[in-house]
Protein backbone atom coordinates (compact mmCIF):
# COMPACT_ATOMS: atom_id res chain seq x y z
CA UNK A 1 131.44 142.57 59.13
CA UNK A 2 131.89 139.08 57.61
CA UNK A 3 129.06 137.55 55.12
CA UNK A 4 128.49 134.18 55.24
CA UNK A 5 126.95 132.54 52.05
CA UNK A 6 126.20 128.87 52.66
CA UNK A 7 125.37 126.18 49.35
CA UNK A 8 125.46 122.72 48.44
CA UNK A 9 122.47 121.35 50.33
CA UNK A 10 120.09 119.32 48.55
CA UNK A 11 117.86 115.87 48.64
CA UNK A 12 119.79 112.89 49.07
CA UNK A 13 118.93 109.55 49.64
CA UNK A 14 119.86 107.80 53.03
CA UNK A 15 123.78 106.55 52.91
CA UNK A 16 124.40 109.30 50.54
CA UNK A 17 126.62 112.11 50.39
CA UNK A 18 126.49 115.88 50.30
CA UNK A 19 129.30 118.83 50.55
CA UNK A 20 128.56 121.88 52.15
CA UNK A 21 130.29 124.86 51.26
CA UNK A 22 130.55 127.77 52.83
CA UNK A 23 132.49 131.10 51.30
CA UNK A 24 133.48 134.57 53.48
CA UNK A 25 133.99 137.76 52.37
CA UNK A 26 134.41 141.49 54.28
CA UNK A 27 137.09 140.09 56.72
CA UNK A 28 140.00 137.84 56.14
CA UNK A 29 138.56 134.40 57.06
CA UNK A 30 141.62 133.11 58.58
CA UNK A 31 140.89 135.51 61.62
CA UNK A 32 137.54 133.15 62.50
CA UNK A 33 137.51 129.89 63.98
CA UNK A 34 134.52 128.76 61.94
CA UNK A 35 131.28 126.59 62.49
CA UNK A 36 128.62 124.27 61.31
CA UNK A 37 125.32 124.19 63.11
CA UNK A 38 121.83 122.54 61.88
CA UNK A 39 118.33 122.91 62.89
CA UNK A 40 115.78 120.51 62.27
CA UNK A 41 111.91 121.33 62.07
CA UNK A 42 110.45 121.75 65.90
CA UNK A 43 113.87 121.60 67.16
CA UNK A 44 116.17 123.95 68.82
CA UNK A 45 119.78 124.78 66.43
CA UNK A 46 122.63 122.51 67.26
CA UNK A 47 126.37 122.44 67.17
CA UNK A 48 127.49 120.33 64.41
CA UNK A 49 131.13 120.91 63.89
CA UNK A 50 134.02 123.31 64.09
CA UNK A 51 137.40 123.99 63.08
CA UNK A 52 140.44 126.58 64.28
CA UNK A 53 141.53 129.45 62.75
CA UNK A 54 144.30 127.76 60.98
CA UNK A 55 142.21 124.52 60.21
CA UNK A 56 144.64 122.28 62.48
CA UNK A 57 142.40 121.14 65.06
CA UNK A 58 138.57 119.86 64.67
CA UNK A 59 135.57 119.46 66.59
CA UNK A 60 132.10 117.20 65.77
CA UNK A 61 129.36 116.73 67.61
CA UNK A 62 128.70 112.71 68.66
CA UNK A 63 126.21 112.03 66.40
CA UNK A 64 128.49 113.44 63.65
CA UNK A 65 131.74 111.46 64.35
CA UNK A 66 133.04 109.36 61.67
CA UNK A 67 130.32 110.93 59.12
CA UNK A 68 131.23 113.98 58.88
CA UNK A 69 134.29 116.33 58.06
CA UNK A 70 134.93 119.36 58.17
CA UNK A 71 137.56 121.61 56.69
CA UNK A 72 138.57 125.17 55.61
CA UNK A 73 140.75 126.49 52.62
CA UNK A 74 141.63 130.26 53.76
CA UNK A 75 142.93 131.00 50.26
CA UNK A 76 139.57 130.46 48.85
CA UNK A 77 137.63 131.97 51.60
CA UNK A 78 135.30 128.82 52.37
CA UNK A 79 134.38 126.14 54.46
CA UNK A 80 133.30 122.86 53.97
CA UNK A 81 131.19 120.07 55.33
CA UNK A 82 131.53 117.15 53.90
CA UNK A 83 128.45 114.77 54.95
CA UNK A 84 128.45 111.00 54.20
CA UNK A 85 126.41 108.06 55.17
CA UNK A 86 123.80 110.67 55.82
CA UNK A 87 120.20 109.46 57.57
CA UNK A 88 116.95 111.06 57.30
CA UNK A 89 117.64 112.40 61.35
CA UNK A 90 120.43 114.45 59.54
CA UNK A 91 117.91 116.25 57.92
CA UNK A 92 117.91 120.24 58.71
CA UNK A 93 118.78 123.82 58.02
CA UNK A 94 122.65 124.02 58.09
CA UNK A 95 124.33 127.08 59.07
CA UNK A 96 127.95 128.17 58.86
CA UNK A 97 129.25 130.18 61.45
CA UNK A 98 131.98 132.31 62.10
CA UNK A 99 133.59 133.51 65.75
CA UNK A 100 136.75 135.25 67.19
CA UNK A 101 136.86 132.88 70.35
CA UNK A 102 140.26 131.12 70.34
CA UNK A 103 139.53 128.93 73.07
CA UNK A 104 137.91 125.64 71.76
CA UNK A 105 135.87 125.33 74.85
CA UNK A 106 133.13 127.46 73.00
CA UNK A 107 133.39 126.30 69.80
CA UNK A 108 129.69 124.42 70.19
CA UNK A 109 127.91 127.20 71.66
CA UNK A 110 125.91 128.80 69.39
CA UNK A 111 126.31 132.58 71.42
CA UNK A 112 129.76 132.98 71.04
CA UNK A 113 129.64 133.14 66.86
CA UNK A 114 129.31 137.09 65.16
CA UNK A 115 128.46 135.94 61.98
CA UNK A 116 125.84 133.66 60.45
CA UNK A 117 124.54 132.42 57.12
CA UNK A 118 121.47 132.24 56.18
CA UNK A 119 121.25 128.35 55.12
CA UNK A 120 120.83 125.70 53.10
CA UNK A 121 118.51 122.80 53.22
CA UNK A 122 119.53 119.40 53.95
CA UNK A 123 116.85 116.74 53.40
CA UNK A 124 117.68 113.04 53.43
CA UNK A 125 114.54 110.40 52.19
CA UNK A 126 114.22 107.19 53.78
């Protein structure tokens, strides 16, 4: 079993920033690729970003690209998001994720990740 603890969400105005964190404990992280996915009110969860096991290869949905980064310290346990030039669309429930799929051909589908969080709340006012 791995638990997931997201934090670091918050209000933020739009074109701010916000770091998501995102620490593991029960199983060595560095056996997970691991995940970001959000879910906005009404809407269905979506793939945000990903990275490999070993943190050398990274994944972002479109709308993401060049806004977000993500990143992993296995030492520490924890994942990060790091959000900038944020909009209110951005606004959502973000998740961290964690899966034993190797192949990155998965990475944004949402059935293929074990483990969840259960959180944290993004808003960002107009």
């Amino acid at each position: 079993q791995v638990q997931l603890v997201e934090s670091g969400g918050g209000l933020v105005q739009a074109g701010g920033s916000l770091r998501l964190s995102c620490v593991a404990s029960g199983r060595t992280m560095s056996n997970y690729a691991m995940g970001w996915f959000r879910q906005a009110p009404g809407k269905e969860r979506e793939f945000v970003a990903a990275i490999n096991r070993r943190g050398m290869s990274t994944y972002y949905t479109d709308s993401v690209k060049g806004r977000f980064s993500i990143s992993r310290d296995n030492a520490k346990s924890t994942v990060y998001l790091q959000m900038n030039s944020l909009n209110p669309e951005d606004t959502a429930v973000y998740y961290c994720a964690a899966t034993t799929y190797i192949s990155s051909t998965y990475y944004s589908t949402e059935n293929v990740y074990a483990y969840w969080g259960q959180g944290t709340q993004v808003t960002v006012s107009s």
